[in-house]
Protein backbone atom coordinates (compact mmCIF):
# COMPACT_ATOMS: atom_id res chain seq x y z
CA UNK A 1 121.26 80.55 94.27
CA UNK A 2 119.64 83.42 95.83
CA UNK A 3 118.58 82.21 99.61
CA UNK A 4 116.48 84.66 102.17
CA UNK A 5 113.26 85.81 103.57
CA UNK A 6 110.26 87.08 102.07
CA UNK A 7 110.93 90.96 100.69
CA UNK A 8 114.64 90.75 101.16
CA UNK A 9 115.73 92.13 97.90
CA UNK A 10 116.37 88.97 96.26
CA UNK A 11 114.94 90.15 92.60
CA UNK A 12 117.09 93.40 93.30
CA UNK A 13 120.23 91.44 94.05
CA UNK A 14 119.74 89.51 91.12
CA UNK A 15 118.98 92.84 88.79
CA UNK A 16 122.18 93.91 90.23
CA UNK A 17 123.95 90.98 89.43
CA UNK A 18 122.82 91.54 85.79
CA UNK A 19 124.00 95.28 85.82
CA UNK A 20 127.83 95.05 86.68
CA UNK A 21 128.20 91.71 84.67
CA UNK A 22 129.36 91.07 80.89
CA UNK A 23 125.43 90.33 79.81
CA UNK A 24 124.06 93.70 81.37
CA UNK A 25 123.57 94.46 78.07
CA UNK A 26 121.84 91.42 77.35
CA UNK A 27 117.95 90.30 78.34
CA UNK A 28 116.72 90.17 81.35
CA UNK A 29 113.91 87.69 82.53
CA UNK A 30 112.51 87.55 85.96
CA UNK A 31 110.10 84.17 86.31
CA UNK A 32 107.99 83.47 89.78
CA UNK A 33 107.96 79.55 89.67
CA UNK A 34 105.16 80.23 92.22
CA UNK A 35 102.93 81.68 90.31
CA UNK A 36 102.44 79.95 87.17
CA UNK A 37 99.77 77.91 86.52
CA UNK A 38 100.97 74.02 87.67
CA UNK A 39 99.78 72.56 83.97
CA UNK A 40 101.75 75.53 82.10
CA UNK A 41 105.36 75.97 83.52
CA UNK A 42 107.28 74.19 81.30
CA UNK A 43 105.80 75.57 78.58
CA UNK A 44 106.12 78.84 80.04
CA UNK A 45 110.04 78.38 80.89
CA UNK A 46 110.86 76.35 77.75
CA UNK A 47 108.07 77.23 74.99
CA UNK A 48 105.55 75.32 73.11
CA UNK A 49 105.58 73.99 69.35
CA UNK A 50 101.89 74.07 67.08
CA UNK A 51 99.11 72.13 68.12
CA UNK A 52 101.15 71.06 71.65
CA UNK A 53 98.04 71.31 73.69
CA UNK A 54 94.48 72.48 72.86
CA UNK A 55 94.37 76.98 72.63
CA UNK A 56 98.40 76.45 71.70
CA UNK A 57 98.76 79.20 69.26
CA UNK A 58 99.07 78.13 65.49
CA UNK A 59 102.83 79.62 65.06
CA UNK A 60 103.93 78.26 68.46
CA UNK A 61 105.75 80.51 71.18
CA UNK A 62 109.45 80.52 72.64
CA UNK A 63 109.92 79.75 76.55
CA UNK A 64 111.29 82.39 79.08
CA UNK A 65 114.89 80.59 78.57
CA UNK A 66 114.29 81.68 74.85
CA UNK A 67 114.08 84.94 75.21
CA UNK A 68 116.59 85.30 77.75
CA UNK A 69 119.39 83.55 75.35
CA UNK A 70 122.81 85.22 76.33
CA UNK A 71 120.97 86.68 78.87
CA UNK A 72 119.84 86.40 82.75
CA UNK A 73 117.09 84.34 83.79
CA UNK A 74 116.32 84.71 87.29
CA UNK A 75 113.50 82.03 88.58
CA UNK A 76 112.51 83.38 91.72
CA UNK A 77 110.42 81.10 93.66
CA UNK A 78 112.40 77.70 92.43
CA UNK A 79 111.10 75.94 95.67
CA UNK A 80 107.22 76.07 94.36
CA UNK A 81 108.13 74.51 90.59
CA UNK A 82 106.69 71.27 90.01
CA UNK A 83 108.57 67.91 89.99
CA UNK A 84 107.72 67.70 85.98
CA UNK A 85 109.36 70.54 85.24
CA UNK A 86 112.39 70.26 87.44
CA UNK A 87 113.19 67.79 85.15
CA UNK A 88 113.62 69.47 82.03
CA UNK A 89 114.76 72.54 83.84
CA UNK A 90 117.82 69.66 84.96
CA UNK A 91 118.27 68.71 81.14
CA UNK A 92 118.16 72.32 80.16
CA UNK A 93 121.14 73.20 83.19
CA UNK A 94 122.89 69.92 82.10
CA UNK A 95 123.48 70.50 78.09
CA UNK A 96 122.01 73.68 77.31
CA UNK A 97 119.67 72.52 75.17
CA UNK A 98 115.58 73.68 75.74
CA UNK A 99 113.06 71.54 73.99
CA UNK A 100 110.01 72.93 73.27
CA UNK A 101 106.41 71.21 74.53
CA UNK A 102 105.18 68.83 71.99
CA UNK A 103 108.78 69.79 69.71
CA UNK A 104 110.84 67.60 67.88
CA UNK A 105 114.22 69.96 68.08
CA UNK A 106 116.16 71.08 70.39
CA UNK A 107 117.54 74.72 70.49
CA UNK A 108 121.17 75.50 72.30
CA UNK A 109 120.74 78.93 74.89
CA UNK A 110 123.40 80.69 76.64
CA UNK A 111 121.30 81.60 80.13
CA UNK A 112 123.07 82.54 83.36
CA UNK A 113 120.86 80.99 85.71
CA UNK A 114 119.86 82.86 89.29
CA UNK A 115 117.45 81.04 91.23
CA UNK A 116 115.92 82.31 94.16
CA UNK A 117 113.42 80.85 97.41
CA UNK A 118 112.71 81.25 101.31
CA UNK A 119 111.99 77.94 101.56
CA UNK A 120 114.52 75.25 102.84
CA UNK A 121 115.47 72.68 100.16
CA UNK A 122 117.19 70.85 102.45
CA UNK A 123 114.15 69.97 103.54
CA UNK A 124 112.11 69.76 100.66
CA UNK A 125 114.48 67.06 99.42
CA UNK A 126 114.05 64.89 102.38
CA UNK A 127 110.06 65.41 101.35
CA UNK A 128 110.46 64.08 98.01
CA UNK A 129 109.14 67.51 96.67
CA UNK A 130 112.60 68.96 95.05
CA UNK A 131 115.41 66.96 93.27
CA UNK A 132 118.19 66.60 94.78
CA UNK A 133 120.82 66.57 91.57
CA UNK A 134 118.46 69.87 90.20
CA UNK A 135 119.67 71.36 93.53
CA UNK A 136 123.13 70.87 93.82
CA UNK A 137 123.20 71.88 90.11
CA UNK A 138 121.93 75.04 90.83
CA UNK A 139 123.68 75.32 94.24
CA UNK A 140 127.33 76.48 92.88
CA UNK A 141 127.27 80.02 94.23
CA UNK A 142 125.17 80.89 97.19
CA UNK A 143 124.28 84.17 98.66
CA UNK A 144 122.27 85.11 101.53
CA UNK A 145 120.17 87.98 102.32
CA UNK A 146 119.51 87.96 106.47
CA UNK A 147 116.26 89.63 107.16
CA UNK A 148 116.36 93.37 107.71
CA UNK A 149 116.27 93.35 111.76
CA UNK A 150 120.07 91.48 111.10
CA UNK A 151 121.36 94.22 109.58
CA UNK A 152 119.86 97.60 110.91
CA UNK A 153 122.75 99.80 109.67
CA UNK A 154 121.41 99.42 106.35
CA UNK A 155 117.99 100.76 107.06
CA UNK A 156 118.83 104.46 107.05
CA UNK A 157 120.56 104.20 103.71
CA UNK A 158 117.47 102.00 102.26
CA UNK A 159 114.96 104.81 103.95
CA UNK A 160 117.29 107.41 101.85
CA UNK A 161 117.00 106.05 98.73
CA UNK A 162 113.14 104.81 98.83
CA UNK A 163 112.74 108.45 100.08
CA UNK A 164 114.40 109.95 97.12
CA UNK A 165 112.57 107.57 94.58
CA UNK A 166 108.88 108.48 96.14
CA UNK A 167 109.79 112.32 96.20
CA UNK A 168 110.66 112.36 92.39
CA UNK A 169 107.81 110.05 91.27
CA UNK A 170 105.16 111.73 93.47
CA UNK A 171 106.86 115.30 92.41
CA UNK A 172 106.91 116.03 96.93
CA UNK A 173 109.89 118.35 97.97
CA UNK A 174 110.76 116.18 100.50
CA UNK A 175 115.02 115.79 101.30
CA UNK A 176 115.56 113.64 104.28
CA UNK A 177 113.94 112.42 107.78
CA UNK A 178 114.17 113.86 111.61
CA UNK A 179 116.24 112.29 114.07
CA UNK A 180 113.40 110.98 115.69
CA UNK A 181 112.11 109.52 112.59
CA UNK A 182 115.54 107.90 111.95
CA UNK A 183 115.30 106.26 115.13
CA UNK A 184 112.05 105.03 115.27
CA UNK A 185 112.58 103.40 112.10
CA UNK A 186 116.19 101.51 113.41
CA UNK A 187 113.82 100.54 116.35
CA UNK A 188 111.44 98.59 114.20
CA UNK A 189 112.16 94.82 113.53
CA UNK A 190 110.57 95.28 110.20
CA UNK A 191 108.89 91.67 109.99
CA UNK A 192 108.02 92.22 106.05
CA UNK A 193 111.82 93.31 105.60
CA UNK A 194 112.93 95.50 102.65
CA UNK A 195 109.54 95.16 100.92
CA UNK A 196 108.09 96.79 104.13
CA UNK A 197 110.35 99.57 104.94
CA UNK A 198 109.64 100.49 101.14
CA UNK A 199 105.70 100.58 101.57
CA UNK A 200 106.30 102.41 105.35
CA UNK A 201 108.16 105.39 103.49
CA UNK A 202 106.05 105.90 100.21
CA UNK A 203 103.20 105.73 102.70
CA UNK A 204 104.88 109.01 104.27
CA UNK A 205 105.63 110.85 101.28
CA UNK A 206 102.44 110.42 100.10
CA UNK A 207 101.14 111.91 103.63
CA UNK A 208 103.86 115.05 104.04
CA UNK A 209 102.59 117.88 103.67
CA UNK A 210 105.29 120.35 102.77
CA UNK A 211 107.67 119.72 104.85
CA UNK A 212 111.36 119.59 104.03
CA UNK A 213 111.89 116.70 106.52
CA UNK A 214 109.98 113.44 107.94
CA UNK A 215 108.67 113.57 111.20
CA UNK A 216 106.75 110.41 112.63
């Protein structure tokens, strides 16, 4: 379980996860709970069989957790999916076995399961709008990401690298940032956190004009 604000890097810690592991190798499949459609996430997540549902294609179609067998899936937004589907996602967790919508067979996966939110499922609990078992089956490993304004020593080596990666894709000759630019940005307290400081500094290299260094 993933757990922190809103543009804290939670898909990146969770890419990175993937990329030093035994299944870096393997699939990779990044799911916002939050933004499928409420009538199609579980057959979304777990696939759908012929003639499930009416526009079902005639040949069927395998779920996210399908195509991320010995894989990663990494369901960011957990905290939005829908009681229905928290379910099966439960069952799934429980034997690893996905069932397809409107299937008669069950398939066995091999998913490393990374789940992500900002939302407090604590709470949601209490609210009757997120299982309880589903969450402390998912709960085994926690991490935290503090917002950005907790951790302000990282925000020169973040400006760095989203410098470097805006230079090179925008072809600007642009190496670094001035003192004062370095210091206004450690001043900020970033409300949108890392997604923020990323949009501040491609928004600068697109506006330097040929200048070796930053200046704000």
């Amino acid at each position: 379980m993933i757990l922190g604000p809103n543009g804290s890097g939670k898909e990146s810690v969770a890419q990175l996860i993937q990329q030093h592991s035994g299944r870096k190798d393997k699939p990779f499949v990044a799911v916002n709970c939050g933004a499928l459609p409420r009538n199609l996430v579980e057959s979304e997540l777990f696939g759908y069989d012929e003639g499930s549902f009416t526009g079902a294609s005639r040949l069927g179609k395998p779920g996210k957790f399908e195509l991320a067998d010995n894989g990663t899936i990494f369901l960011d937004e957990i905290g939005e999916m829908p009681l229905e589907a928290q379910v099966s996602l439960l069952r799934l967790l429980q034997n690893g076995e996905v069932t397809r919508v409107g299937g008669k067979h069950t398939r066995l996966v091999n998913v490393r399961v990374l789940a992500a939110t900002n939302r407090n499922l604590e709470n949601a609990i209490r609210q009757n709008a997120f299982r309880e078992d589903l969450y402390y089956r998912l709960n085994v490993f926690t991490l935290v990401l503090p917002p950005l304004r907790s951790r302000m020593s990282d925000i020169e080596l973040l400006a760095e690298h989203f410098l470097l990666k805006f230079a090179g894709s925008l072809g600007k000759d642009v190496r670094g940032f001035t003192p004062g630019a370095l210091a206004l940005l450690r001043r900020y307290q970033w409300p949108g956190n890392i997604r923020e400081l990323e949009n501040v500094i491609e928004r600068m290299v697109h506006m330097s004009q040929g200048v070796p260094s930053i200046d704000i």
